[in-house]
PDB file of N, CA and C in Angstrom:
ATOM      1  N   UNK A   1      11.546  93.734  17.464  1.00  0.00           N
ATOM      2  CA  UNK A   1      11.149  94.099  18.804  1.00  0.00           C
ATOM      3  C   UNK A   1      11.848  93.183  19.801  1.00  0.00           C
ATOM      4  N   UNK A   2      12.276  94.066  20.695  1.00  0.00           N
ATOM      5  CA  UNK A   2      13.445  92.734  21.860  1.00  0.00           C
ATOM      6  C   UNK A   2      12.506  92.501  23.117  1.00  0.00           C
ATOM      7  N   UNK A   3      11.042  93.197  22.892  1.00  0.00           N
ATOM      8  CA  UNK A   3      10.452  92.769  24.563  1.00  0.00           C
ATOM      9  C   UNK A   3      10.854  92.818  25.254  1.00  0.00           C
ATOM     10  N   UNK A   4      11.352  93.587  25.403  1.00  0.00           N
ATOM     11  CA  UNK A   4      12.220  94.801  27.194  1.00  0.00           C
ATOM     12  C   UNK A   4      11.908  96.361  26.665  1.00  0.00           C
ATOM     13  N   UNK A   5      11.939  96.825  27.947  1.00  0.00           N
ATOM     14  CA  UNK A   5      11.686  98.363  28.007  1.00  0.00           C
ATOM     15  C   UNK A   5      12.896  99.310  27.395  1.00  0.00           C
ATOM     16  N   UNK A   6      12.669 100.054  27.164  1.00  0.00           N
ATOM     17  CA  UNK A   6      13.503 101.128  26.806  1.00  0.00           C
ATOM     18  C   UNK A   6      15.159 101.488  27.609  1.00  0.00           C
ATOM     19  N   UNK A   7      14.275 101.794  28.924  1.00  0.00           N
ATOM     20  CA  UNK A   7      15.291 101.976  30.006  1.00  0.00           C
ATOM     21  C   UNK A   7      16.300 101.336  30.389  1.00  0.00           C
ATOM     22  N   UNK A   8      16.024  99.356  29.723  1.00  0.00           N
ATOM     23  CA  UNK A   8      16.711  98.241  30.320  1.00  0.00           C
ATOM     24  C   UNK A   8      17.739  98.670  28.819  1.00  0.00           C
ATOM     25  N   UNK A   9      17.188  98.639  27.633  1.00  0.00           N
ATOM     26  CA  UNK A   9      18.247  99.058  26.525  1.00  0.00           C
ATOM     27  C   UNK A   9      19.496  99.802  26.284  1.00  0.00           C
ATOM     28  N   UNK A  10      19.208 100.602  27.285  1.00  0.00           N
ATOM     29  CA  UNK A  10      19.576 102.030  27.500  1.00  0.00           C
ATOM     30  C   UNK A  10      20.839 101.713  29.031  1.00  0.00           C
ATOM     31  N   UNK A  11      19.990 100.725  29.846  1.00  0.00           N
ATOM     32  CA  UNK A  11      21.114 100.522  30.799  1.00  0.00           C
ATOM     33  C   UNK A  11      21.874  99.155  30.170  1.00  0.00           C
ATOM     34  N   UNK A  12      21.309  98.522  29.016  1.00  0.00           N
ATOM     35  CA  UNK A  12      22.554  97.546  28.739  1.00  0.00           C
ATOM     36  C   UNK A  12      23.249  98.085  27.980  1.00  0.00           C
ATOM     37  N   UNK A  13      23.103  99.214  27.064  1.00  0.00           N
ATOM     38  CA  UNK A  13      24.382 100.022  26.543  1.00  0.00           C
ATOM     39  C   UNK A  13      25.195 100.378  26.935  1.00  0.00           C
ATOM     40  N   UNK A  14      24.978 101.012  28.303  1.00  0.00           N
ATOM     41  CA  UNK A  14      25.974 102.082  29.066  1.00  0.00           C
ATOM     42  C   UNK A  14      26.866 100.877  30.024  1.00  0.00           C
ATOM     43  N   UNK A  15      26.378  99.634  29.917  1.00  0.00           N
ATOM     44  CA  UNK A  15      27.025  98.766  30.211  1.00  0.00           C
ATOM     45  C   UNK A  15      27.126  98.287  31.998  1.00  0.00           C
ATOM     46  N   UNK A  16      25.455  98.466  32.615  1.00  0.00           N
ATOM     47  CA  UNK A  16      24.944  98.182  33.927  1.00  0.00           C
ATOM     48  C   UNK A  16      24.787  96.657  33.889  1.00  0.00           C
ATOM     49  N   UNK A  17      25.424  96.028  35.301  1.00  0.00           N
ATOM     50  CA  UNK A  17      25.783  94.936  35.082  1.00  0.00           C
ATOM     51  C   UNK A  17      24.318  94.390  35.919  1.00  0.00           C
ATOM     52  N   UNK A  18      23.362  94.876  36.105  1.00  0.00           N
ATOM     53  CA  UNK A  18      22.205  94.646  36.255  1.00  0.00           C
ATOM     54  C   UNK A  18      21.351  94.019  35.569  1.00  0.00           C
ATOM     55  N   UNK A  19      21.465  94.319  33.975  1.00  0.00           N
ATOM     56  CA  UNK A  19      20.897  93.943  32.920  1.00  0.00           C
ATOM     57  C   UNK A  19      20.360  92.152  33.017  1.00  0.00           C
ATOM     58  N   UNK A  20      19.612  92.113  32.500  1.00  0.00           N
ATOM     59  CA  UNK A  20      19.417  90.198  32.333  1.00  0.00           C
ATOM     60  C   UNK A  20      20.094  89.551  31.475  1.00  0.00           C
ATOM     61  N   UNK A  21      20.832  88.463  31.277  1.00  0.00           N
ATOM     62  CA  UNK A  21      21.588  88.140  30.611  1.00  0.00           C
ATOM     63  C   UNK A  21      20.455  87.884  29.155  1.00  0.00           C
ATOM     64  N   UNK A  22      19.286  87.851  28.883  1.00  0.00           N
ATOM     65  CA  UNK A  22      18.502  87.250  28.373  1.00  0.00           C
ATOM     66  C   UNK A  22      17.926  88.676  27.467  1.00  0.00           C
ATOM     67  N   UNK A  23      18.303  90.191  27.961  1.00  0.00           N
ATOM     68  CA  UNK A  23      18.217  91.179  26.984  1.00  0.00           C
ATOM     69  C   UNK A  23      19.062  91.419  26.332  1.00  0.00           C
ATOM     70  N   UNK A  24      20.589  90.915  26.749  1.00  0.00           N
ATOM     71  CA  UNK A  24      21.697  90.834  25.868  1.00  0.00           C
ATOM     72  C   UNK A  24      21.378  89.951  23.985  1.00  0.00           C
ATOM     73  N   UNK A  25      20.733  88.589  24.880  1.00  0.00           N
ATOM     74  CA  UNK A  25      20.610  87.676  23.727  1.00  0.00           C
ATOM     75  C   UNK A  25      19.653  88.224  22.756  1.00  0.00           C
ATOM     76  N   UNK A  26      18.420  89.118  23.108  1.00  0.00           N
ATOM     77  CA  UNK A  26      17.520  89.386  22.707  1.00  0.00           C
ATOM     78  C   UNK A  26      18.246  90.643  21.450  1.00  0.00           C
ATOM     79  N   UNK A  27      18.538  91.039  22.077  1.00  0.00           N
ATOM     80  CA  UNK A  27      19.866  92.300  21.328  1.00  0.00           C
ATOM     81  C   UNK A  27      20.305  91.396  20.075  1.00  0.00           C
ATOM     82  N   UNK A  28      21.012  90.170  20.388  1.00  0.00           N
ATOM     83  CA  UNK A  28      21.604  90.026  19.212  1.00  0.00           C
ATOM     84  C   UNK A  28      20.695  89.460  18.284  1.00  0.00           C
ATOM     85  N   UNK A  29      19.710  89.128  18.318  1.00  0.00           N
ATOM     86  CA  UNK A  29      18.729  88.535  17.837  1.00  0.00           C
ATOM     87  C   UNK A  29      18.252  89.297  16.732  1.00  0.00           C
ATOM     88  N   UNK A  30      17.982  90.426  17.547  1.00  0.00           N
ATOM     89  CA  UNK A  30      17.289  91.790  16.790  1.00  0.00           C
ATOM     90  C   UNK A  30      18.086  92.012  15.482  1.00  0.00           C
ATOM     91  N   UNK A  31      19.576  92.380  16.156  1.00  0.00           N
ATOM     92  CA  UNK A  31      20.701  92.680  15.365  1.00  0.00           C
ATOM     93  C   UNK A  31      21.081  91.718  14.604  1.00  0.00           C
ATOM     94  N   UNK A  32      20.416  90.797  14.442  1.00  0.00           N
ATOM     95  CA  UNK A  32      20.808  89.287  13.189  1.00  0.00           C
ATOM     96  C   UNK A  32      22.446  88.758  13.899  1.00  0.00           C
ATOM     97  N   UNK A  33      23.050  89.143  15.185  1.00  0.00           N
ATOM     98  CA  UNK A  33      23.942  88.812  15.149  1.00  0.00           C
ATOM     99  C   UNK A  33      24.298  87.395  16.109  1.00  0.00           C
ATOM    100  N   UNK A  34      23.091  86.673  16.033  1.00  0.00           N
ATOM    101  CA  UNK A  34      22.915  85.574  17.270  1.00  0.00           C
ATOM    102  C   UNK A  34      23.682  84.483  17.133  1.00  0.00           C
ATOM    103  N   UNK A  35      24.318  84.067  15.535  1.00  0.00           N
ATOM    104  CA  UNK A  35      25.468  83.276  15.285  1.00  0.00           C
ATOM    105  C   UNK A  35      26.684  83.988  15.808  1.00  0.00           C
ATOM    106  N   UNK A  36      26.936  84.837  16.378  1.00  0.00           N
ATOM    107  CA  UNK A  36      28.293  85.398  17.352  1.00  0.00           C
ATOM    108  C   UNK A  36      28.464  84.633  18.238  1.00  0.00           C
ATOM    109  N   UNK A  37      27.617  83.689  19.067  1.00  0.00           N
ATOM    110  CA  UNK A  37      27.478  82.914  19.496  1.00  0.00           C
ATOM    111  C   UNK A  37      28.231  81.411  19.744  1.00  0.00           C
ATOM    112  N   UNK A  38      28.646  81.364  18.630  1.00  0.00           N
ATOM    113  CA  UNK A  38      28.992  79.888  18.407  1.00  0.00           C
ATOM    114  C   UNK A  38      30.432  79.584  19.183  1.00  0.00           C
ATOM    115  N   UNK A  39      31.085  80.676  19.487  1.00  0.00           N
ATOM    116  CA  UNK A  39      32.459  80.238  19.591  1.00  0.00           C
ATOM    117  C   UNK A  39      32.020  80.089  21.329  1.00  0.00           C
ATOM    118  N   UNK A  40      30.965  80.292  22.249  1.00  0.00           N
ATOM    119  CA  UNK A  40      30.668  79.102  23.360  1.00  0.00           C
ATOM    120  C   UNK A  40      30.150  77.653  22.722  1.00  0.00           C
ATOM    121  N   UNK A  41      30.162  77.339  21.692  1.00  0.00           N
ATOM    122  CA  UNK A  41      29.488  75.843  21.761  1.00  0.00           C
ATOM    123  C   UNK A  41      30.322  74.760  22.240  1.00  0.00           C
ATOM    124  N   UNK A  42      30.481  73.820  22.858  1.00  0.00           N
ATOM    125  CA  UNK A  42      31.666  73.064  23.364  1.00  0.00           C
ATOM    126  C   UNK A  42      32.071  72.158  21.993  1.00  0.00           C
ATOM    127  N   UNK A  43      31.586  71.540  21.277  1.00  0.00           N
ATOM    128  CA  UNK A  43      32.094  70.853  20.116  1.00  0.00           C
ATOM    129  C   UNK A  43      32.602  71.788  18.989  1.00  0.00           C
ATOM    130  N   UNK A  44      32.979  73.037  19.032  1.00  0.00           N
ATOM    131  CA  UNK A  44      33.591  73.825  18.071  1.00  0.00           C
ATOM    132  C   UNK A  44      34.919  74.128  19.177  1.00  0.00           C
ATOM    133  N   UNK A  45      34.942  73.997  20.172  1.00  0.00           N
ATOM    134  CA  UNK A  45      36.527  74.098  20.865  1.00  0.00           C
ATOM    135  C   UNK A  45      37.519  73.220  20.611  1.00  0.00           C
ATOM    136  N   UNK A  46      38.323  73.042  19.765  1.00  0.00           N
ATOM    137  CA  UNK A  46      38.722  72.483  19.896  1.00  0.00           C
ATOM    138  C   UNK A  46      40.088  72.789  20.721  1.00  0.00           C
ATOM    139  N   UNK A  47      40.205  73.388  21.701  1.00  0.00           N
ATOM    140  CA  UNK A  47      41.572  73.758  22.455  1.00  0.00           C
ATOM    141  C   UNK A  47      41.067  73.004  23.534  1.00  0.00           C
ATOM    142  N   UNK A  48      39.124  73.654  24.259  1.00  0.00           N
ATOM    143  CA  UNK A  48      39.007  73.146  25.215  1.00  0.00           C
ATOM    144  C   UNK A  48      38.860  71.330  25.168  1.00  0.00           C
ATOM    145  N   UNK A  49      38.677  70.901  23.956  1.00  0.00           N
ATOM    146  CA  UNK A  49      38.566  69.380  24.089  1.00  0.00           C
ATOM    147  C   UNK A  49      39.851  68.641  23.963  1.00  0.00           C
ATOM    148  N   UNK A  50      41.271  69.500  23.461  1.00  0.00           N
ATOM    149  CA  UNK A  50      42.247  68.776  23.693  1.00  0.00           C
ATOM    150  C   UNK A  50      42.423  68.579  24.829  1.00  0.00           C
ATOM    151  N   UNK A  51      42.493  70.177  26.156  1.00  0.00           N
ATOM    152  CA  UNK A  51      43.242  69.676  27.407  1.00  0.00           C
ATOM    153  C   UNK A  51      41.666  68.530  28.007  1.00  0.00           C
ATOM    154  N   UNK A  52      40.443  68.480  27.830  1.00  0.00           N
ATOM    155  CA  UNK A  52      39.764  67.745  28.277  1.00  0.00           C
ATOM    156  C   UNK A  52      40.503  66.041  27.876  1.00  0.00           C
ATOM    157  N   UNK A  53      40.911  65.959  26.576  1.00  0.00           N
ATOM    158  CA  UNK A  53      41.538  64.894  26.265  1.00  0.00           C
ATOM    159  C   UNK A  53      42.829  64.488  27.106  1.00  0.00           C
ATOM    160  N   UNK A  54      43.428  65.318  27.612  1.00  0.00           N
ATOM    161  CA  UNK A  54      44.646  65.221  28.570  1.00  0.00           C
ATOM    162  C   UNK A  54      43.982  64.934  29.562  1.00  0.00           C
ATOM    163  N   UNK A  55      43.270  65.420  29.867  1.00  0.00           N
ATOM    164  CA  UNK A  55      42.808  64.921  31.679  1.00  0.00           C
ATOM    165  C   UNK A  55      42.436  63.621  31.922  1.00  0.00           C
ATOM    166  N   UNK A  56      41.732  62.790  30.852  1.00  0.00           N
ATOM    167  CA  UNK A  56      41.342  61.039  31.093  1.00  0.00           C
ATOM    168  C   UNK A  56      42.430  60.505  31.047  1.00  0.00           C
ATOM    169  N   UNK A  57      41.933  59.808  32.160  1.00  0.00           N
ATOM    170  CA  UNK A  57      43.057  58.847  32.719  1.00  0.00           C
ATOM    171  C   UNK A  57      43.546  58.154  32.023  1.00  0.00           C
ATOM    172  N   UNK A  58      45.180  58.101  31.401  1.00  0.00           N
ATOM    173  CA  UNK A  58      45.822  57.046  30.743  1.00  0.00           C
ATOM    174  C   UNK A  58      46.026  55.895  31.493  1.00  0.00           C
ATOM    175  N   UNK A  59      46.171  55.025  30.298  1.00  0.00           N
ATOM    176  CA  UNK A  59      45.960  53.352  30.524  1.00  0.00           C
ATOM    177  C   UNK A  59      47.585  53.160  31.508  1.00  0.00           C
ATOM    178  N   UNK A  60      47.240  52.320  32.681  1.00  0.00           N
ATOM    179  CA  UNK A  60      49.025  52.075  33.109  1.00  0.00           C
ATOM    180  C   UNK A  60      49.078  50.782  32.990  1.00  0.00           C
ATOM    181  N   UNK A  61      48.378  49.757  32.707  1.00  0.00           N
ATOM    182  CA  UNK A  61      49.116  48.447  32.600  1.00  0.00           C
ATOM    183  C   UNK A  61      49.026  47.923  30.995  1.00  0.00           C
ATOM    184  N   UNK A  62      49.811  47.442  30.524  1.00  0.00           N
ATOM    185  CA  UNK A  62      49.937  47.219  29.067  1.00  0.00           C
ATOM    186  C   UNK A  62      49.109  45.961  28.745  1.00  0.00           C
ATOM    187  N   UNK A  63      48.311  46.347  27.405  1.00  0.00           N
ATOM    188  CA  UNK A  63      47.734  44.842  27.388  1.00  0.00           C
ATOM    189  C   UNK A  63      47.977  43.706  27.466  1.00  0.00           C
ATOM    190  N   UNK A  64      47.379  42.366  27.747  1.00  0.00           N
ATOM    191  CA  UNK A  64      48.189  41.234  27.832  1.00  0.00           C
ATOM    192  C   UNK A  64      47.296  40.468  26.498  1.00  0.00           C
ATOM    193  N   UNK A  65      48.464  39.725  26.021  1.00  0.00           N
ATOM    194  CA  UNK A  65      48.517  39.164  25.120  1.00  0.00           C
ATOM    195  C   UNK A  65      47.736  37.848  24.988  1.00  0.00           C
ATOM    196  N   UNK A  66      46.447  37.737  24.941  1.00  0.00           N
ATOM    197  CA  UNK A  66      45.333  36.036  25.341  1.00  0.00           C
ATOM    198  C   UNK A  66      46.078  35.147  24.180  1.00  0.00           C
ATOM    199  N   UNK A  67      46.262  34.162  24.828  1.00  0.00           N
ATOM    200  CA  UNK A  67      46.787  32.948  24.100  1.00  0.00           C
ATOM    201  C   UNK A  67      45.497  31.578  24.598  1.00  0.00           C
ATOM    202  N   UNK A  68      45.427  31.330  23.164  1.00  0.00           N
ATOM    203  CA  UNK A  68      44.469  30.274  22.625  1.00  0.00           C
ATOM    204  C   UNK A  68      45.104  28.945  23.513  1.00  0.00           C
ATOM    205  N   UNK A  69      44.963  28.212  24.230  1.00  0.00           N
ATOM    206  CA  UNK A  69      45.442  26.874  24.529  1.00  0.00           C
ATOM    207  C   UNK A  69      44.468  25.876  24.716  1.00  0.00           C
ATOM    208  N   UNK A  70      44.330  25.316  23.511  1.00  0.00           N
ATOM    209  CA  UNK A  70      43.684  24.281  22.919  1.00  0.00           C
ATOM    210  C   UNK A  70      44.232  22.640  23.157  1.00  0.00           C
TER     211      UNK A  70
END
């Protein structure tokens, strides 16, 4: 049972962009298909976490070398 009306079923088929995003989910739920899901999770991207890895700021001054003077 998805707990929405008939009518809302019926207009998320025909593809009314009215629908709640939340009878969509309910849909897949029903349909066992709620692991379809996964490819929004952010730690399974790995494309979006490379260019995120490009965007932090690289280092511009080179380390300096601490010398012990005892």
């Amino acid at each position: 049972m998805m707990g929405t009306s008939l009518s809302s079923v019926r207009r998320m088929e025909e593809g009314d962009p009215s629908v709640r995003f939340e009878t969509y989910l309910a849909a897949l739920e029903v349909y066992q298909l709620d692991n379809t899901l996964r490819f929004a999770e952010p730690e399974d991207d790995l494309i979006g976490l490379a260019l995120e890895k490009q965007r932090l700021p690289q280092r511009v001054r080179t380390k300096k070398e601490k010398r012990l003077d005892f």
